[in-house]
Protein backbone atom coordinates (compact mmCIF):
# COMPACT_ATOMS: atom_id res chain seq x y z
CA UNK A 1 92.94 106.50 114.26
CA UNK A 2 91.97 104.43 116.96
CA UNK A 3 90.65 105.17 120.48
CA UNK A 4 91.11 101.87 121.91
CA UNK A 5 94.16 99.75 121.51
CA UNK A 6 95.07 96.82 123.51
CA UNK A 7 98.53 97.27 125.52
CA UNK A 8 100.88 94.37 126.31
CA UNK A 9 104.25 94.24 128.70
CA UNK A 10 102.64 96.83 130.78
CA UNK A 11 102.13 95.07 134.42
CA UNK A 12 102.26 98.65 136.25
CA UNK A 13 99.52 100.12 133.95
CA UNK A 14 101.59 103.21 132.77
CA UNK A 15 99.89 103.96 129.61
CA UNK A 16 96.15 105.08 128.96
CA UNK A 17 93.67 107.26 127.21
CA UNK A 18 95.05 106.04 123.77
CA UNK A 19 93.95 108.16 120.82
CA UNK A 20 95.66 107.73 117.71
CA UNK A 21 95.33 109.05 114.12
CA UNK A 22 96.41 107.81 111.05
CA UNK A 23 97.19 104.75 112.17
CA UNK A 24 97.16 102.07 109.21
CA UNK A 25 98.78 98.68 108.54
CA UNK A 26 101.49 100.01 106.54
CA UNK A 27 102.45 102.31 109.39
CA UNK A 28 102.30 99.96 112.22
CA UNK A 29 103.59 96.27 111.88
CA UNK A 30 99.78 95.40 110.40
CA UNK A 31 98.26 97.07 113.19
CA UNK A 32 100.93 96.26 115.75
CA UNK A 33 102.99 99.19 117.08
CA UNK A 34 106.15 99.23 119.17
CA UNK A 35 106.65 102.08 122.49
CA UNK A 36 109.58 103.19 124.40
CA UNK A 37 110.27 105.29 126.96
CA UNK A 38 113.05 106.75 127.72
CA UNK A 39 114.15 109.33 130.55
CA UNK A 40 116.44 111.95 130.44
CA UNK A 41 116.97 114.67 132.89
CA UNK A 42 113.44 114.57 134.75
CA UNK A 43 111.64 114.27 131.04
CA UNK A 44 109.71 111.14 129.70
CA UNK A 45 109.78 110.43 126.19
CA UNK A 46 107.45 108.22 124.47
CA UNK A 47 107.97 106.36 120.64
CA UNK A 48 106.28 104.77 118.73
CA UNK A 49 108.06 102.13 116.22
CA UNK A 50 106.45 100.52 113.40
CA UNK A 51 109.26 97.35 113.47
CA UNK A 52 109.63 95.28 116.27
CA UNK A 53 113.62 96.14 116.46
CA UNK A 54 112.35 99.37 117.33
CA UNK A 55 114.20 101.45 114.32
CA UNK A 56 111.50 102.84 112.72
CA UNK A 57 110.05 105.69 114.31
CA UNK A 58 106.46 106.85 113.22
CA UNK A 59 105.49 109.09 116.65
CA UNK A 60 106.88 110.62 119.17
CA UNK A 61 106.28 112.47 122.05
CA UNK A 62 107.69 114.13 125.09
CA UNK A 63 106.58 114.78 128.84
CA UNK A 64 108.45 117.56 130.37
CA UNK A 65 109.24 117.71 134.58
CA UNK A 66 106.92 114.99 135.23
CA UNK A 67 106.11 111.64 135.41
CA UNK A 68 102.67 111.38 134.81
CA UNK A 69 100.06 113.13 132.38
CA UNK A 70 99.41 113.63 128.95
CA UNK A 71 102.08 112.94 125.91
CA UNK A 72 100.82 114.59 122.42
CA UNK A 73 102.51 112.65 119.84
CA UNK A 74 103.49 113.59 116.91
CA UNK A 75 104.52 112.17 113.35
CA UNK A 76 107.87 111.02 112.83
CA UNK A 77 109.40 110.43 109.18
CA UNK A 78 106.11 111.13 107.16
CA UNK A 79 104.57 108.66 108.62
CA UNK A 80 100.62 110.13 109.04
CA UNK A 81 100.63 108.66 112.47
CA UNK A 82 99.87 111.00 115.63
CA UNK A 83 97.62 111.18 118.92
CA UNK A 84 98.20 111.01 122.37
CA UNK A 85 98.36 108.89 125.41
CA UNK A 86 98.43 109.47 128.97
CA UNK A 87 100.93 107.86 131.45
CA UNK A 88 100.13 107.21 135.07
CA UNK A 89 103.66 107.00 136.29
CA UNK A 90 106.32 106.74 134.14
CA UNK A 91 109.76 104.75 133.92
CA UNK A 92 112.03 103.68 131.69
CA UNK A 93 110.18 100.65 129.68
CA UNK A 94 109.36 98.66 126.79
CA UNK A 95 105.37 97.86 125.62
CA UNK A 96 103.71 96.41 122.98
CA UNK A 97 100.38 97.51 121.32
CA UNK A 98 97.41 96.45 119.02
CA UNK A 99 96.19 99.42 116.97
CA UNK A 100 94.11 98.04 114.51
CA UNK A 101 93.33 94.88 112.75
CA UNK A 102 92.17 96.37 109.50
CA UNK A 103 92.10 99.89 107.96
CA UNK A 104 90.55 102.15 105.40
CA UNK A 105 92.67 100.91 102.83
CA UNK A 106 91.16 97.32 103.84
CA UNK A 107 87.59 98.76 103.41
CA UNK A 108 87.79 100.72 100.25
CA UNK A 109 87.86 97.91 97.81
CA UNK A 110 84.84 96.71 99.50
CA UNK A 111 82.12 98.89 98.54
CA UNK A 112 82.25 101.44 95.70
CA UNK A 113 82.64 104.78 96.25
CA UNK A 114 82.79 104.71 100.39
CA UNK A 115 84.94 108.18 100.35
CA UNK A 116 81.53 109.86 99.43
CA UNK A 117 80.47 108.73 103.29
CA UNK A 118 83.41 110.87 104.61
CA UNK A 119 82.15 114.73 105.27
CA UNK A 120 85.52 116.68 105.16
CA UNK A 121 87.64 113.71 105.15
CA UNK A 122 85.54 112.11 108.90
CA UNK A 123 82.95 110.03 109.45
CA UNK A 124 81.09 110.36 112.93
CA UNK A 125 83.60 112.96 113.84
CA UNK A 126 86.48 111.11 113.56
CA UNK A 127 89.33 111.06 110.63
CA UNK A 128 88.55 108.41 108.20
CA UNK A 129 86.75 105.19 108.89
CA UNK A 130 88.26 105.63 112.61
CA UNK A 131 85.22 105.25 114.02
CA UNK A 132 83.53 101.77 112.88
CA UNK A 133 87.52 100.38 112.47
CA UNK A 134 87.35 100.65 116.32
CA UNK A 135 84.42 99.55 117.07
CA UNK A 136 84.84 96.23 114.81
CA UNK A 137 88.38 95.53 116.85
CA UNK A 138 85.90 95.73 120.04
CA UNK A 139 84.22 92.96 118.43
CA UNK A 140 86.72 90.78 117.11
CA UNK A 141 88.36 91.27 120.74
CA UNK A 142 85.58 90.23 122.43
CA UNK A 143 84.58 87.04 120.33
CA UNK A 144 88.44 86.52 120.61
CA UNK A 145 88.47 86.53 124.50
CA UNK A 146 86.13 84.18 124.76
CA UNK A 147 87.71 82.11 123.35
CA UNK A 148 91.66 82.16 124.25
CA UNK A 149 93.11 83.08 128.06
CA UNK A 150 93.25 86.55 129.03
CA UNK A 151 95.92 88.22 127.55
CA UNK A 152 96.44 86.46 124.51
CA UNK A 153 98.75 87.98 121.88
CA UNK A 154 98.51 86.61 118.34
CA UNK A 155 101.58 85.99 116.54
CA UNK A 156 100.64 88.09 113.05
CA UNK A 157 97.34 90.23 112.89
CA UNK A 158 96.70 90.21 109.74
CA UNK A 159 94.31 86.96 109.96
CA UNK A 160 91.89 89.73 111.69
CA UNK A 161 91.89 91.92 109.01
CA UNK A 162 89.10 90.83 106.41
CA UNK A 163 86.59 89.84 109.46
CA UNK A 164 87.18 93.22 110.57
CA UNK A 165 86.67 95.40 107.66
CA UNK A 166 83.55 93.59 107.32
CA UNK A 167 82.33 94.46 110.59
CA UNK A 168 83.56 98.10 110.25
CA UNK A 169 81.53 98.38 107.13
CA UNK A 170 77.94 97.19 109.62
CA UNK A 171 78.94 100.00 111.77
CA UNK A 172 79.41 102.17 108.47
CA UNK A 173 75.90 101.57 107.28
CA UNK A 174 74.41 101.14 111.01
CA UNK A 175 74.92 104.23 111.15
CA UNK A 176 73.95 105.52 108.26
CA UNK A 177 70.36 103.61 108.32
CA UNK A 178 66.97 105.19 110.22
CA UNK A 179 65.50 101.89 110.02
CA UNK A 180 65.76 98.27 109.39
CA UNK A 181 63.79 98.37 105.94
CA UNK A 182 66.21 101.25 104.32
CA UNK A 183 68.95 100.17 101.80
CA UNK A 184 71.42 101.19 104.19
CA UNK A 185 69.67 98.93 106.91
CA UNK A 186 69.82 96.16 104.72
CA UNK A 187 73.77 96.65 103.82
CA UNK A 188 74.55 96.68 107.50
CA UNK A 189 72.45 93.33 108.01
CA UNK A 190 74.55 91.95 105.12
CA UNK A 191 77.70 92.98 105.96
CA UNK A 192 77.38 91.56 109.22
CA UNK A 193 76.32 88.06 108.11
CA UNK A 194 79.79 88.55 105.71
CA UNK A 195 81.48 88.86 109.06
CA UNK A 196 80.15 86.31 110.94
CA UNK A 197 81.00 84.11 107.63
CA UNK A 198 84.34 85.25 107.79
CA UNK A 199 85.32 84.02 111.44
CA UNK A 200 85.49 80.66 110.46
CA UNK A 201 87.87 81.17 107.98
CA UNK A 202 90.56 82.45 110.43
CA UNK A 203 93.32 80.69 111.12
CA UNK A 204 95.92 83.01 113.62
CA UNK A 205 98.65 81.72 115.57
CA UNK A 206 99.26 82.90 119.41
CA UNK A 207 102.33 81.37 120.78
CA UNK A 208 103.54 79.37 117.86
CA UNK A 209 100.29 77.14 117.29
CA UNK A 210 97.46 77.44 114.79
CA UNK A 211 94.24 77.79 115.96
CA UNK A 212 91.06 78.10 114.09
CA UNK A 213 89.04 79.59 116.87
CA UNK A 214 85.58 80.13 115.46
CA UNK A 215 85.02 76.81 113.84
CA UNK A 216 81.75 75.08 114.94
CA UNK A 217 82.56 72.17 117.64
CA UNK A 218 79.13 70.76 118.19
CA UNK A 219 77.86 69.73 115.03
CA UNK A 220 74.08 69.81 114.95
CA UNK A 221 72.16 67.85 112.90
């Protein structure tokens, strides 16, 4: 689905080059996916878990005679996730990663009839609503790490959900407008002020404690 995640419990920096398809909340624990690897005679072998007890696999993959390069992974127990990563030097580990915050699912009961956007099941090349999806999480990361210390991990993702769907659905018609003054100009200018209405209403958890990150602090008069 995604092209960018973000990766915790990696200090050496094995994995990179994420790519995944068909990654959705129900498949991942609300966007949050569990990896192993595990070694056996020279071979590297990388899973993906949707539970955080690591005992349901959804992808798989497995480098043969080396410990670097790329790991195609494919779809374990029906469950439409697949892709690819690439590890620098691999070892036996545990890791952590954020795939997504929202999905198509999340964006579908937001505007009627969005399938008829998708040209042979993509939209701007990629499967789905990939595209936007990722580029919203870009956003929501950013505003995020502004405002917490670097690697911050919330506790539960799906606070990030609706104020990412409603980004992903500016991107949707961003890219669908030629100008400012078209009706698909004027969606994207209103689904971003649904956003940015949105981030107030967050309240995640990182560590145990609430937070309610994007509520004003200076009131002006």
């Amino acid at each position: 689905m995604l092209d960018y995640v973000t990766t915790f419990d990696d200090p050496s920096g094995v994995f990179s080059r994420w790519l995944l398809d068909g990654a959705s909340r129900d498949n991942t624990d609300h966007g949050r996916a569990y990896t192993r690897i595990t070694e056996a005679g020279g071979d590297f072998t990388v899973s993906l878990y949707s539970d955080p007890d690591r005992t349901m696999l959804a992808a798989q993959g497995t480098l043969s005679g080396s410990a670097s390069g790329d790991v195609t992974l494919a779809e374990q127990n029906s469950s439409g996730l697949s892709g690819r990563v690439r590890l620098r030097k691999a070892y036996a580990f545990d890791a952590t990663i954020d795939a997504c915050y929202a999905d198509d699912e999340d964006l579908l009961p937001l505007h009627k009839n969005l399938n008829d956007f998708l040209v042979g099941g993509e939209f701007a090349g990629r499967p789905g609503f990939a595209m936007p999806l990722a580029r919203a999480k870009r956003v929501v990361d950013a505003l995020m790490n502004a405002r917490f210390a670097r690697g911050w991990r919330a506790d539960d993702l799906r606070p990030l959900a609706d104020v990412t769907a409603a980004y992903a659905l500016y991107f949707v018609f961003d890219h669908l407008s030629s100008r400012a003054d078209d009706p698909a100009g004027q969606l994207a200018a209103a689904w971003r002020r649904n956003a940015r209405r949105a981030l107030p209403l967050i309240l995640i958890s990182i560590g145990g404690e609430l937070h309610t990150p994007f509520i004003p602090r200076v009131e002006r008069a």
